[in-house]
Protein backbone atom coordinates (compact mmCIF):
# COMPACT_ATOMS: atom_id res chain seq x y z
CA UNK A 1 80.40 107.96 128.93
CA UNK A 2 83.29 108.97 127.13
CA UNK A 3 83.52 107.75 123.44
CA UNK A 4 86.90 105.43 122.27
CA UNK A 5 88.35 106.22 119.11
CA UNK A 6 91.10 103.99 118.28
CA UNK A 7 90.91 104.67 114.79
CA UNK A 8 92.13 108.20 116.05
CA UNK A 9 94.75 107.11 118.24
CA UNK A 10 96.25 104.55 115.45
CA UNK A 11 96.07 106.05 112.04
CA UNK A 12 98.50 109.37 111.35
CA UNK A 13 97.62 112.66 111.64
CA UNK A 14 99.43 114.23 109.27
CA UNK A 15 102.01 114.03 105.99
CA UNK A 16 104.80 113.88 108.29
CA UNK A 17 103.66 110.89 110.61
CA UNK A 18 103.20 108.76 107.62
CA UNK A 19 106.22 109.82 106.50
CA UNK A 20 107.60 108.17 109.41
CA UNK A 21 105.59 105.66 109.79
CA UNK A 22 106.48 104.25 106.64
CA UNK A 23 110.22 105.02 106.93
CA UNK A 24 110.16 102.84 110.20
CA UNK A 25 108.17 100.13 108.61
CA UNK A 26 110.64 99.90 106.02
CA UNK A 27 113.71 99.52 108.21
CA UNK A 28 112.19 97.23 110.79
CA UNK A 29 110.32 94.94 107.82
CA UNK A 30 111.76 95.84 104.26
CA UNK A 31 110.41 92.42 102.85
CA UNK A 32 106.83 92.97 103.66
CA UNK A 33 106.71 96.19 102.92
CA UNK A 34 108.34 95.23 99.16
CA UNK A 35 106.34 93.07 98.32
CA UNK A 36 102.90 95.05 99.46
CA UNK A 37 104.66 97.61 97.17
CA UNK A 38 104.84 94.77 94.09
CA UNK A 39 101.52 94.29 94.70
CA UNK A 40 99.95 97.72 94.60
CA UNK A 41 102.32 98.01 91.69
CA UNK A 42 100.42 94.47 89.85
CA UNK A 43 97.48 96.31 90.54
CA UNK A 44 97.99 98.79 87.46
CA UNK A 45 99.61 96.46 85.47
CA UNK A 46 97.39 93.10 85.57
CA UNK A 47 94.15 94.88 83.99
CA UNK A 48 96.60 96.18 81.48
CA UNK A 49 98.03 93.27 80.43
CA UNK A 50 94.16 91.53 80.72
CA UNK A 51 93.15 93.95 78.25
CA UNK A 52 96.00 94.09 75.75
CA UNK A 53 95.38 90.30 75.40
CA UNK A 54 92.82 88.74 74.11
CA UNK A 55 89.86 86.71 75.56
CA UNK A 56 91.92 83.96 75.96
CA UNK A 57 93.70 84.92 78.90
CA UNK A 58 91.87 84.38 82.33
CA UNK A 59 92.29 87.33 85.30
CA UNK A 60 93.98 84.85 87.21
CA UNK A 61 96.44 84.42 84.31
CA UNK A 62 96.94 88.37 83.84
CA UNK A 63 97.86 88.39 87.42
CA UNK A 64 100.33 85.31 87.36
CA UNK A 65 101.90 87.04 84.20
CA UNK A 66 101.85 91.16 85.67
CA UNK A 67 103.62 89.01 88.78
CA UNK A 68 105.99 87.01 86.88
CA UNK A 69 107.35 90.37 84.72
CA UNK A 70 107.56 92.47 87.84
CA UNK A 71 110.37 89.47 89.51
CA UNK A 72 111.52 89.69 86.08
CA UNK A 73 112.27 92.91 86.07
CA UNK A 74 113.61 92.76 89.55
CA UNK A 75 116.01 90.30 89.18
CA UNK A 76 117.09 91.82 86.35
CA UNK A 77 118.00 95.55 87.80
CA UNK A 78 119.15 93.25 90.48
CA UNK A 79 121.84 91.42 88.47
CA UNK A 80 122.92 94.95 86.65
CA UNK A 81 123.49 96.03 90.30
CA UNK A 82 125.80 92.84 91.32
CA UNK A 83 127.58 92.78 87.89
CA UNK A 84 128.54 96.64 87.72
CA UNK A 85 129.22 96.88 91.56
CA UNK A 86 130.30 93.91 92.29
CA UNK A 87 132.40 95.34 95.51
CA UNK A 88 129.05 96.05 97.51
CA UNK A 89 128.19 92.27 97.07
């Protein structure tokens, strides 16, 4: 009986497939794929922030405030964009 490995068949082989794979993710679903981006980002920066505060601050909290800066920060570079080039918009 021959074994299935659909791990195999799935996952890339090699630098170039998930090269790819990744540029075809991001032109069928850019929104998804942003915000699983933001979120691997919040994953360095919420146990920074947790630990430059003091015990006051929850983990949920660090989260909600790693979150908060990153939209911050977006719709800031975001309005620099639209103000400078405002032709493109």
């Amino acid at each position: 009986m021959k074994r299935n490995n659909l791990i195999n068949d799935v996952l890339p082989r090699n630098f170039q497939e998930i090269i790819e794979l990744t540029q075809m993710l991001w032109q069928r679903h850019p929104i998804p794929v942003q915000i699983f981006l933001a979120m691997c980002f919040n994953l360095i920066i919420a146990p920074a922030v947790y630990a430059a505060a003091d015990e006051d601050l929850t983990k949920k909290a660090a989260w909600g405030l790693s979150l908060l800066s990153l939209v911050i920060i977006g719709l800031a570079v975001y309005l620099f964009t639209v103000i400078f080039q405002p032709e493109k918009f």
